[in-house]
PDB file of N, CA and C in Angstrom:
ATOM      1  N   UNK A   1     150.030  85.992  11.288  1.00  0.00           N
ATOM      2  CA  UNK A   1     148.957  86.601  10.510  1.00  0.00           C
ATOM      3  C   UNK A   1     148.655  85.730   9.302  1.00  0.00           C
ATOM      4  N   UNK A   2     147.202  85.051   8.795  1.00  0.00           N
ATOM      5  CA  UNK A   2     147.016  84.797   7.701  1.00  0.00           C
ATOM      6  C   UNK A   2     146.818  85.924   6.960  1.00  0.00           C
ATOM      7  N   UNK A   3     146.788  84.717   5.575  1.00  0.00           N
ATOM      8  CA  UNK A   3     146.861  85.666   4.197  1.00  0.00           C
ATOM      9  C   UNK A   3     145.998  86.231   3.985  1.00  0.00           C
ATOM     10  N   UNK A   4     145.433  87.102   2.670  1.00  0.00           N
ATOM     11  CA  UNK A   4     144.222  87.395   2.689  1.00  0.00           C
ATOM     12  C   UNK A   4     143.758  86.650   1.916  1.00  0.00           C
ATOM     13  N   UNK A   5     143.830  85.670   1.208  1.00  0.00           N
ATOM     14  CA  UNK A   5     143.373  84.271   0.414  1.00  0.00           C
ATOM     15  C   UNK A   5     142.771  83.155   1.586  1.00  0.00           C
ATOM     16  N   UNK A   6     143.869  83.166   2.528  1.00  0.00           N
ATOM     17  CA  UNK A   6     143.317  82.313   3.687  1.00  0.00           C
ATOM     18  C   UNK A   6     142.007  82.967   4.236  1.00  0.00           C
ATOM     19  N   UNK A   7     141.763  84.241   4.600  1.00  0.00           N
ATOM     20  CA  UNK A   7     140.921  84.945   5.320  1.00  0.00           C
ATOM     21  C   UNK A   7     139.816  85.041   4.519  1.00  0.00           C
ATOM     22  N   UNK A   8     139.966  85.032   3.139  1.00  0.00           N
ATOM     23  CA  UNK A   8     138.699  84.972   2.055  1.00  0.00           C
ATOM     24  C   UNK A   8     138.036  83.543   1.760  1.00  0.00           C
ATOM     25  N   UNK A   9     139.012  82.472   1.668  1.00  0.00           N
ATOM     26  CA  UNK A   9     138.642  80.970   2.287  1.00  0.00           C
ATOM     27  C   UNK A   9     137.524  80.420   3.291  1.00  0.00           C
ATOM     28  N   UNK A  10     138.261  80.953   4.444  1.00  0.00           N
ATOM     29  CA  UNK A  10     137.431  81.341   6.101  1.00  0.00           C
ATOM     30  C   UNK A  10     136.282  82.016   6.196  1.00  0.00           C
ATOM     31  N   UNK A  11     136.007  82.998   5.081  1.00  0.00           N
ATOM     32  CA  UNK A  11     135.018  83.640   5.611  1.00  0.00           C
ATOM     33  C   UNK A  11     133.461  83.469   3.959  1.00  0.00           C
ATOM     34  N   UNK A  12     134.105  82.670   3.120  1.00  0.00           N
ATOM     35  CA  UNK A  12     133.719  82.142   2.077  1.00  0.00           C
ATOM     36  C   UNK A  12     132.640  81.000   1.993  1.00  0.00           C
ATOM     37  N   UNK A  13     133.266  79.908   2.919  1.00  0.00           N
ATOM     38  CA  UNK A  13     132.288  78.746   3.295  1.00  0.00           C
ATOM     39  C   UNK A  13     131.063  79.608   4.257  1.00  0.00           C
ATOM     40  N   UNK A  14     131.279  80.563   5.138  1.00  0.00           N
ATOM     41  CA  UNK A  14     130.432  80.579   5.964  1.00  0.00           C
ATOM     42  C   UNK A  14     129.338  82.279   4.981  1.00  0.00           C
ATOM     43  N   UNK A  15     129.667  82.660   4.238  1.00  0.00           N
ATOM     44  CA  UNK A  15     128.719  83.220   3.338  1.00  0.00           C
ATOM     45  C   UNK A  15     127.894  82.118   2.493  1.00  0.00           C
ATOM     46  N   UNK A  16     128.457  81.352   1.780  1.00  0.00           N
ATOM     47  CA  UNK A  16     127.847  80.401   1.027  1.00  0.00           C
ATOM     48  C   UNK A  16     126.746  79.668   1.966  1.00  0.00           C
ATOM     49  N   UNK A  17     127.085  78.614   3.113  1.00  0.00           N
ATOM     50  CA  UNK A  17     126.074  78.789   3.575  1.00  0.00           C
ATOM     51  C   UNK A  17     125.070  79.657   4.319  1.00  0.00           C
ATOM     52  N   UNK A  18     125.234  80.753   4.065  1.00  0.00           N
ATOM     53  CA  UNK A  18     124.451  81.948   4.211  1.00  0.00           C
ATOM     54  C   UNK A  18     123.967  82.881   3.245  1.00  0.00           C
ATOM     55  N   UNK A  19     123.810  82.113   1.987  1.00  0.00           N
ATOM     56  CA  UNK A  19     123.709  82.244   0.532  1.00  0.00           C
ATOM     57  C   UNK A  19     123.836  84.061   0.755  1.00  0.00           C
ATOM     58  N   UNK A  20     124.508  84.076   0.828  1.00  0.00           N
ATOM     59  CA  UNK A  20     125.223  85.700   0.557  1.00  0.00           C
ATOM     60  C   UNK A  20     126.678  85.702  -0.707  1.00  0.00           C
ATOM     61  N   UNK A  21     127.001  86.887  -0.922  1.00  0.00           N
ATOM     62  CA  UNK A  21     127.720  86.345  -2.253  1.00  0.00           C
ATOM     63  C   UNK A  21     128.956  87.249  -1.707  1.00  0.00           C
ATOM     64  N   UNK A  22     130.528  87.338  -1.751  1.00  0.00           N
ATOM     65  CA  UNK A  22     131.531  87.962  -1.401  1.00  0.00           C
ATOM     66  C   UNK A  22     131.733  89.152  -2.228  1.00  0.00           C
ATOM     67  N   UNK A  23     131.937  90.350  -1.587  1.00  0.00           N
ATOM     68  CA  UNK A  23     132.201  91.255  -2.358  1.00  0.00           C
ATOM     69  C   UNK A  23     132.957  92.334  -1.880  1.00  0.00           C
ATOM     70  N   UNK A  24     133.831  92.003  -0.959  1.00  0.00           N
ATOM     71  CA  UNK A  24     135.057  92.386  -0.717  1.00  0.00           C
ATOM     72  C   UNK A  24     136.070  91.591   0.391  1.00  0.00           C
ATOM     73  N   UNK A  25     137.608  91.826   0.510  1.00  0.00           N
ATOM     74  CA  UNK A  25     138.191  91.198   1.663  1.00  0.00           C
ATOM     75  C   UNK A  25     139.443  92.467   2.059  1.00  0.00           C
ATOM     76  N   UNK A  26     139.540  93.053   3.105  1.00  0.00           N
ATOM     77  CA  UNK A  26     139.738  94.572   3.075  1.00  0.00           C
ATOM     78  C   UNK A  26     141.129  94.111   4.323  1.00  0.00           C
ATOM     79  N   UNK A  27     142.492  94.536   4.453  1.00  0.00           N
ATOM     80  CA  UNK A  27     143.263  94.257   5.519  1.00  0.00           C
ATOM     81  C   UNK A  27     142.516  95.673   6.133  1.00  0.00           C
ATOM     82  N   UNK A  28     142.056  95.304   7.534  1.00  0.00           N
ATOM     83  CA  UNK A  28     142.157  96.487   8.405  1.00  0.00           C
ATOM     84  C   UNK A  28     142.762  96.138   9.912  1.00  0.00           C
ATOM     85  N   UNK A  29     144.071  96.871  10.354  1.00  0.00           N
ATOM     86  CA  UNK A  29     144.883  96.809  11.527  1.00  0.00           C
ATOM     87  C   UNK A  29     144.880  94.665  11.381  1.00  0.00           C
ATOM     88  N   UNK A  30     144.893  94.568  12.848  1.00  0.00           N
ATOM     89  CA  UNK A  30     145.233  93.166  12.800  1.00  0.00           C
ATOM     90  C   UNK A  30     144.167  92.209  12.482  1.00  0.00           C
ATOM     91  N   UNK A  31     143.594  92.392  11.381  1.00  0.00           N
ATOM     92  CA  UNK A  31     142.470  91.461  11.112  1.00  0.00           C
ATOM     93  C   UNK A  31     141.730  91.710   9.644  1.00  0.00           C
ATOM     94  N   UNK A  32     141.371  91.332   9.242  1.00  0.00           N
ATOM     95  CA  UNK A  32     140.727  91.365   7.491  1.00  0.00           C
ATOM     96  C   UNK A  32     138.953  91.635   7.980  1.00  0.00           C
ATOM     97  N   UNK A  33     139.082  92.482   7.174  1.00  0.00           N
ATOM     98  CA  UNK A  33     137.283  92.598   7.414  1.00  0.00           C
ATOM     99  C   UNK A  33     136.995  92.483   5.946  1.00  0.00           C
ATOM    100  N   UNK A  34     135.959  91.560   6.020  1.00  0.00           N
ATOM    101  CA  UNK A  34     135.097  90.603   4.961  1.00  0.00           C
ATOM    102  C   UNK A  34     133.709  91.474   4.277  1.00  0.00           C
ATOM    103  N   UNK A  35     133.552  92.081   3.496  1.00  0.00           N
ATOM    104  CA  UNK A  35     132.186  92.804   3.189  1.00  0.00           C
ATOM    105  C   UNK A  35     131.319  91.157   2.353  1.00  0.00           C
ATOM    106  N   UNK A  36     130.177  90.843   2.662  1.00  0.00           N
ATOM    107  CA  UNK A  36     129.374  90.275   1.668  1.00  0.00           C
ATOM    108  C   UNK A  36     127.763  91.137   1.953  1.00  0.00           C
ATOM    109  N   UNK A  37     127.203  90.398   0.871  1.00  0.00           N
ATOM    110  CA  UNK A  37     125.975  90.268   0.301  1.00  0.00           C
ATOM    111  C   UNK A  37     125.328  89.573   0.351  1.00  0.00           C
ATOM    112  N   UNK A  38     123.704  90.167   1.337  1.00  0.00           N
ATOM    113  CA  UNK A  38     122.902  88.863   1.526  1.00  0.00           C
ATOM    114  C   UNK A  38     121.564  88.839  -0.234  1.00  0.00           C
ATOM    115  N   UNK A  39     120.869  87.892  -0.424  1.00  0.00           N
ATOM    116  CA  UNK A  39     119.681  88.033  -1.589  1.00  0.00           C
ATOM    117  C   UNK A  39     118.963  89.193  -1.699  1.00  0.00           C
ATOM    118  N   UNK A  40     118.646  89.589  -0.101  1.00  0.00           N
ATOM    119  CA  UNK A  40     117.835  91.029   0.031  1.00  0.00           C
ATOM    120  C   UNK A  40     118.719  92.587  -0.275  1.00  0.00           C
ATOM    121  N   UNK A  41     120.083  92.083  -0.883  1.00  0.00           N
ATOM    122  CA  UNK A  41     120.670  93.064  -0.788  1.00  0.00           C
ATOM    123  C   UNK A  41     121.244  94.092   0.424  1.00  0.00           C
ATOM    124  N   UNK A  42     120.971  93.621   1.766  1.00  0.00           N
ATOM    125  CA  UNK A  42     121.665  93.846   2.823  1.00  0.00           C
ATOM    126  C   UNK A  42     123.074  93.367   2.882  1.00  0.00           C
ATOM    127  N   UNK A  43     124.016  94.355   3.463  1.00  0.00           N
ATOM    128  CA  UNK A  43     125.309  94.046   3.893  1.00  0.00           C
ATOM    129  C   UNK A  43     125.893  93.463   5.047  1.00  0.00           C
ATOM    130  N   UNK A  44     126.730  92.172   4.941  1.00  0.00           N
ATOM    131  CA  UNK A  44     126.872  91.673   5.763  1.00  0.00           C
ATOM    132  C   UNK A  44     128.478  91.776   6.286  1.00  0.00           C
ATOM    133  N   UNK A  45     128.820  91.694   7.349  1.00  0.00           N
ATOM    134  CA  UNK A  45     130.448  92.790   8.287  1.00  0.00           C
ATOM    135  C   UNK A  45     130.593  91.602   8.238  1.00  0.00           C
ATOM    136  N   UNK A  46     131.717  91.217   8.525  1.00  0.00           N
ATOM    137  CA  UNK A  46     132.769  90.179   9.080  1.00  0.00           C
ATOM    138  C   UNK A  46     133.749  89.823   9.510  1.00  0.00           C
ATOM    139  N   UNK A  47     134.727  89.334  10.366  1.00  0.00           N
ATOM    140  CA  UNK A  47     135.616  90.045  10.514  1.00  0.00           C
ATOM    141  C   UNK A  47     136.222  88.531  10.807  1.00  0.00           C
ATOM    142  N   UNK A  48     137.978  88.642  10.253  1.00  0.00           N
ATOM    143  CA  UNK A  48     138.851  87.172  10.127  1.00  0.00           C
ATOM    144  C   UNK A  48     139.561  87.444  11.230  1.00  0.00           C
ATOM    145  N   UNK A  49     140.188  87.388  12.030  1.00  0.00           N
ATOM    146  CA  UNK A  49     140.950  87.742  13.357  1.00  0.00           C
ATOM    147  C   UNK A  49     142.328  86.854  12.675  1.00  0.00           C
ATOM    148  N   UNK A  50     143.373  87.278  13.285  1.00  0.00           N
ATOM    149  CA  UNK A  50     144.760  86.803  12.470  1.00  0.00           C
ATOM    150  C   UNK A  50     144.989  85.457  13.059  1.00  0.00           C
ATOM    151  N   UNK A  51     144.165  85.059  13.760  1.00  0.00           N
ATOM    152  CA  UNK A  51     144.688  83.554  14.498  1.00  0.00           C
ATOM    153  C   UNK A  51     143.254  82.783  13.528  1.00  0.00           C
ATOM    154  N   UNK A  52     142.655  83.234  12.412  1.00  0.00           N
ATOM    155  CA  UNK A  52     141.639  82.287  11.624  1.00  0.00           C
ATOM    156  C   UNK A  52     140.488  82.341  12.033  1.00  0.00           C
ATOM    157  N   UNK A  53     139.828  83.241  13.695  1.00  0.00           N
ATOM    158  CA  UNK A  53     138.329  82.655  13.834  1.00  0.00           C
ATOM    159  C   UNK A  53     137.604  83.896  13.147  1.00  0.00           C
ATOM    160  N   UNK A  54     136.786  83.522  12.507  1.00  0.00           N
ATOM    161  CA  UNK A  54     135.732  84.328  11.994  1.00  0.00           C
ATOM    162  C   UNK A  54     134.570  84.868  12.980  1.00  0.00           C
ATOM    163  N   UNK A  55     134.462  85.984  12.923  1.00  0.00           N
ATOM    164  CA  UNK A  55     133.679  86.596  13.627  1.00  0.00           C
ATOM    165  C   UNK A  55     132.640  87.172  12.544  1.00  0.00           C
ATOM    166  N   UNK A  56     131.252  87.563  13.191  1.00  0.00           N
ATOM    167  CA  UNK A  56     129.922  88.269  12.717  1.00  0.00           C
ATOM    168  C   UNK A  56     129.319  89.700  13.076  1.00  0.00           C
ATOM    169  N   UNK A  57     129.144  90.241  12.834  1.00  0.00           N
ATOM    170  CA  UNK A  57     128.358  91.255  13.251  1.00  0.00           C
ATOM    171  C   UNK A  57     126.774  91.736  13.185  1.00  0.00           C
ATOM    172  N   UNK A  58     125.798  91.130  14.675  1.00  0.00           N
ATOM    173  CA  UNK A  58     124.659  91.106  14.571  1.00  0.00           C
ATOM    174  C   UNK A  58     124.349  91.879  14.003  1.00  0.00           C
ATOM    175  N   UNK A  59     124.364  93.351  14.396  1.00  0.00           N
ATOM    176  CA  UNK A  59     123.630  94.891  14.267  1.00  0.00           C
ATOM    177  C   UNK A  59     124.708  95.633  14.470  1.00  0.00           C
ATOM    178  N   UNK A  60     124.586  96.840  13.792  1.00  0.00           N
ATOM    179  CA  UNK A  60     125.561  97.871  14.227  1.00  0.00           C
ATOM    180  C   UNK A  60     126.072  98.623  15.741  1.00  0.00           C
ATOM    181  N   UNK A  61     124.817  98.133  16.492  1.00  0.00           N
ATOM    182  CA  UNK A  61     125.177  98.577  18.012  1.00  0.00           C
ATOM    183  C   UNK A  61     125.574  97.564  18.742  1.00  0.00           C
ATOM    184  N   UNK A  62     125.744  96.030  18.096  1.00  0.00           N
ATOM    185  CA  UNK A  62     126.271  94.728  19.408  1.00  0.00           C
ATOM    186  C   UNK A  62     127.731  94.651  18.754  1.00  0.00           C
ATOM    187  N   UNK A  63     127.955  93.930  19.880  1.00  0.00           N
ATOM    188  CA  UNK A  63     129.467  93.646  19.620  1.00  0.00           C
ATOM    189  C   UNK A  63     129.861  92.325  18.519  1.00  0.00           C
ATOM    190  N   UNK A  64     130.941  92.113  18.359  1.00  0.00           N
ATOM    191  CA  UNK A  64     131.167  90.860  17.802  1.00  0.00           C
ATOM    192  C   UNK A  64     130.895  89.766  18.508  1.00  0.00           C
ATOM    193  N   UNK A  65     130.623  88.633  17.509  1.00  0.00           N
ATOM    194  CA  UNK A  65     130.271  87.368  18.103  1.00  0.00           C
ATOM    195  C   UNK A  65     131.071  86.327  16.983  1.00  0.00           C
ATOM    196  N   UNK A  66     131.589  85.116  17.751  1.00  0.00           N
ATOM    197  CA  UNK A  66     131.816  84.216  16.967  1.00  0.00           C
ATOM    198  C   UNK A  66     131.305  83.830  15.914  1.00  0.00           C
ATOM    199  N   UNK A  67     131.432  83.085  14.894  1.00  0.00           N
ATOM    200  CA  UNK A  67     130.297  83.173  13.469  1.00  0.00           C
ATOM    201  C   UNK A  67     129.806  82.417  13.476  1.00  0.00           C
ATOM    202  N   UNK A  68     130.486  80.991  13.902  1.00  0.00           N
ATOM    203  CA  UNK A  68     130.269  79.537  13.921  1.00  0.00           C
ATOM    204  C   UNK A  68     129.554  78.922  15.838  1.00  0.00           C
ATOM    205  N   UNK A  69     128.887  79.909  16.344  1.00  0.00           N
ATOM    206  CA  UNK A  69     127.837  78.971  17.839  1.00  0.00           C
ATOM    207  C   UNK A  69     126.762  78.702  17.734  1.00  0.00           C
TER     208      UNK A  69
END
């Protein structure tokens, strides 16, 4: 399991270039879920998986997707 410093790292570069701003890093079960902030003030899910890959969340009804394809 990474840390939650590591998991805020990981999921940090890929807000920045998504000029969204971090505003939370939450342990939930085996994985850290990431809250940010996009300019429009929409919320953006995220999720660190304990082996480091960052995952996204299109919409509230699709599933996860890798962050980085």
């Amino acid at each position: 399991m990474i840390s939650q410093k590591e998991a805020r790292a990981i999921a940090s570069d890929y807000l920045i270039i998504n000029a969204c701003k971090l505003v939370r890093v939450v342990l939930h079960d085996d994985h850290y879920a990431v809250i940010g902030e996009d300019q429009n003030g929409r919320t953006q899910l995220l999720k660190v998986a304990s082996n480091g890959e960052l995952y996204k969340r299109k919409s509230v009804l699709e599933q996860w997707q890798i962050a980085y394809d």
